[in-house]
C-alpha atoms as a PDB file:
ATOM      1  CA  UNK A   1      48.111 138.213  20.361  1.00  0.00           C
ATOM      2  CA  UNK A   2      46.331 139.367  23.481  1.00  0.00           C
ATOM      3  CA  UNK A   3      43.884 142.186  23.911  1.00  0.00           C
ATOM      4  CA  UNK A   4      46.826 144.044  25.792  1.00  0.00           C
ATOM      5  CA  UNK A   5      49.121 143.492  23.158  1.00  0.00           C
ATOM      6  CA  UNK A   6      46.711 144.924  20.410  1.00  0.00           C
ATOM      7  CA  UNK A   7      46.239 148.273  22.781  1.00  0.00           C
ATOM      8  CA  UNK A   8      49.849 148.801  23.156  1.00  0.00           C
ATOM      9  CA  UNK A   9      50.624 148.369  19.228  1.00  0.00           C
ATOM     10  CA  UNK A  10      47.901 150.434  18.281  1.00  0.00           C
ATOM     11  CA  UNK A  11      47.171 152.725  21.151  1.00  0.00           C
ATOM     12  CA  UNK A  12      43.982 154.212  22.915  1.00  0.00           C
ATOM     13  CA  UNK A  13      42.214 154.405  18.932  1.00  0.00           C
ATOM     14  CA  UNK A  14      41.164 150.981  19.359  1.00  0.00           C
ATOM     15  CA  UNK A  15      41.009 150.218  23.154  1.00  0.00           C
ATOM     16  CA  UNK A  16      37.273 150.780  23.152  1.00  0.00           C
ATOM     17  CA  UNK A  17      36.779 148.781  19.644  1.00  0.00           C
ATOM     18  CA  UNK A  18      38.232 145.904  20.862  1.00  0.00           C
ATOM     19  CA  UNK A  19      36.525 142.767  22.484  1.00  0.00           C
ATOM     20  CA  UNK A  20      37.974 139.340  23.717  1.00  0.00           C
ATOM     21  CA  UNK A  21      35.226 136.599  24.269  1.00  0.00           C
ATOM     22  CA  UNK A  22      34.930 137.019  28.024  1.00  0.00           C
ATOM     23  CA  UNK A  23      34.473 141.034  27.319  1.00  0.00           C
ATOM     24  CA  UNK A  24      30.918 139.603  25.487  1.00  0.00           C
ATOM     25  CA  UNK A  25      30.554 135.904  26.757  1.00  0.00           C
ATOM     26  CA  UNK A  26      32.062 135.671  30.055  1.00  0.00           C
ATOM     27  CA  UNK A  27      34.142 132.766  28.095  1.00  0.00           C
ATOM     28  CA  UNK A  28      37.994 132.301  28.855  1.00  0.00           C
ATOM     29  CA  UNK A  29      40.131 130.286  26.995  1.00  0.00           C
ATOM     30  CA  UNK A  30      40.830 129.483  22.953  1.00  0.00           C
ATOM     31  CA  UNK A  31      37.635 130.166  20.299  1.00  0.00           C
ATOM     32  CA  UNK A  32      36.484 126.171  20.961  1.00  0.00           C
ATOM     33  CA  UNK A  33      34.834 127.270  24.111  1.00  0.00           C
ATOM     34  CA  UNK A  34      32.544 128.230  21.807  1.00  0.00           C
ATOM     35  CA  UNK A  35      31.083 125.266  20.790  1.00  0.00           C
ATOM     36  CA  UNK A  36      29.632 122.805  23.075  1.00  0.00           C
ATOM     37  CA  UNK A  37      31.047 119.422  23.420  1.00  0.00           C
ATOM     38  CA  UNK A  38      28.535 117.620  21.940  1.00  0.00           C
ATOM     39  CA  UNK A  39      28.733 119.646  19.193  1.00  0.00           C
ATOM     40  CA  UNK A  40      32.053 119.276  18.385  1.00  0.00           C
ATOM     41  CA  UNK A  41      31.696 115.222  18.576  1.00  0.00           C
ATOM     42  CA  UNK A  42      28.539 115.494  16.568  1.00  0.00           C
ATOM     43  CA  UNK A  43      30.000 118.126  13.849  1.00  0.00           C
ATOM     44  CA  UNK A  44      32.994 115.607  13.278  1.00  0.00           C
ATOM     45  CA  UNK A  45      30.735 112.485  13.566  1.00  0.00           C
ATOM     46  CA  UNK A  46      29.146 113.983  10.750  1.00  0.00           C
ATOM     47  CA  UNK A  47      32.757 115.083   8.808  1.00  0.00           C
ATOM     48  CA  UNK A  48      35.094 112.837   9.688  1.00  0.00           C
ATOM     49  CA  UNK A  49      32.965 109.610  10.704  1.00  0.00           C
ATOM     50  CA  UNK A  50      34.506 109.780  14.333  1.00  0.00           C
ATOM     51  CA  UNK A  51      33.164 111.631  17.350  1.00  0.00           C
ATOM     52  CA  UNK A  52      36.026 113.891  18.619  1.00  0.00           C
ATOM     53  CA  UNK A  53      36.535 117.393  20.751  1.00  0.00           C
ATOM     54  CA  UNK A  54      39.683 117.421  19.862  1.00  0.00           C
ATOM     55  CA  UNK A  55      40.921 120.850  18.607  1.00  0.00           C
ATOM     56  CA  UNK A  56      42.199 119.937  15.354  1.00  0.00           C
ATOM     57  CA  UNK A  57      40.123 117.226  14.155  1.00  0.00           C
ATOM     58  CA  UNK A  58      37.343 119.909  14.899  1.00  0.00           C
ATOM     59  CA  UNK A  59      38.708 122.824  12.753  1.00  0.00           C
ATOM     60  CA  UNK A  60      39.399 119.977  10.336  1.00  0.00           C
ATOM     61  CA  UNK A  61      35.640 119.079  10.564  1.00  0.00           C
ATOM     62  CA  UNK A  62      34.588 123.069  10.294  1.00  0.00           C
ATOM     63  CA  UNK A  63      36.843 123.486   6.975  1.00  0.00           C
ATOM     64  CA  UNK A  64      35.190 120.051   5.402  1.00  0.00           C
ATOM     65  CA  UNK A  65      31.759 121.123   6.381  1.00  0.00           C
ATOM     66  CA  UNK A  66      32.225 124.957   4.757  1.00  0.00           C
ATOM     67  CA  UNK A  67      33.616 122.958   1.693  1.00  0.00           C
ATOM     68  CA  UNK A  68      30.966 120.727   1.000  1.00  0.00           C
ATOM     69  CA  UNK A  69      27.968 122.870   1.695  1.00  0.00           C
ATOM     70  CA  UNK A  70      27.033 120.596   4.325  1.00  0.00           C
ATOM     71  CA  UNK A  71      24.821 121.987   7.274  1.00  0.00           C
ATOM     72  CA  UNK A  72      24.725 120.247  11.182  1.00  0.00           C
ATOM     73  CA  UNK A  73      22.177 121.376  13.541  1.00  0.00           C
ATOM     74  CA  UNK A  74      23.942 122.026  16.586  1.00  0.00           C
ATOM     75  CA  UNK A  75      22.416 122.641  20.248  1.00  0.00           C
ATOM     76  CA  UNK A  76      20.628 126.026  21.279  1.00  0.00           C
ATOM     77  CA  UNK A  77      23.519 126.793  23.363  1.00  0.00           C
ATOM     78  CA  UNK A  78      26.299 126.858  21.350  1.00  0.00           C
ATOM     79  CA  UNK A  79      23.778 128.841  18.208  1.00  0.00           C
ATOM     80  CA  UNK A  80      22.654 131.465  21.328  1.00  0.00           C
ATOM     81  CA  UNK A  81      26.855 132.126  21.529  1.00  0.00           C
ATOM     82  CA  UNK A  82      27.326 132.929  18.191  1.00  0.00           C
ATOM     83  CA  UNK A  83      24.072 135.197  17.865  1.00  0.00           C
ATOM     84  CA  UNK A  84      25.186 136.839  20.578  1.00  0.00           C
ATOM     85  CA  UNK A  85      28.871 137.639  19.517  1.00  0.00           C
ATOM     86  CA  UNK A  86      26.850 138.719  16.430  1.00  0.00           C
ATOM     87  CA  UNK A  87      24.470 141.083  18.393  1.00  0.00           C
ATOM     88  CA  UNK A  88      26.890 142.746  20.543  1.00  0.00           C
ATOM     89  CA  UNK A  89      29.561 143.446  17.635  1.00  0.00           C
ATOM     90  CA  UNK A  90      26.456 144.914  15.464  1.00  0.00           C
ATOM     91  CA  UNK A  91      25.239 146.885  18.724  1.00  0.00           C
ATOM     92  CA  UNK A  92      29.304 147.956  19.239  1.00  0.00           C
ATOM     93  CA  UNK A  93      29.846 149.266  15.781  1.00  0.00           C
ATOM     94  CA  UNK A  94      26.770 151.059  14.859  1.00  0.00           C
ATOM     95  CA  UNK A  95      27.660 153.966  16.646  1.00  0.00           C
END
């Protein structure tokens, strides 16, 4: 579902409570624009013993790695996304 969709089910109570990733990152496109390339090789390097972007072998890789506990370090850019995601949603709802 898209952003419009959501407004038109639900109506004007949620059109200014909800956010699409280019409303906080300037990012289009699927949830994997998140990460970086070379994080996504290097997360399933570490998972799945192959370096790979692609889209399922890298939610496969996310869903091993939650599993076992395991931790990657993964570059400044792709950690500065998430913490900001997590620092405009905690700015948006504390009103």
């Amino acid at each position: 579902m898209q952003k419009k969709d959501y407004i038109k089910e639900f109506g004007s109570l949620i059109q200014s409570r909800i956010f699409t990733l280019h409303d906080v990152l300037a990012i289009k496109g699927a949830t994997e624009k998140l990460l970086e390339d070379v994080d996504k090789k290097l997360l399933t390097q570490e998972a799945l013993t192959i370096a790979s972007t692609n889209k399922g072998e890298v939610n496969l890789t996310i869903n091993e790695l939650i599993t076992t506990g395991k931790s990657v370090n993964i570059s400044s850019t792709t950690t500065d996304r998430f913490k900001n995601i997590f620092d405009f949603v905690e700015q948006q709802f504390a009103t």
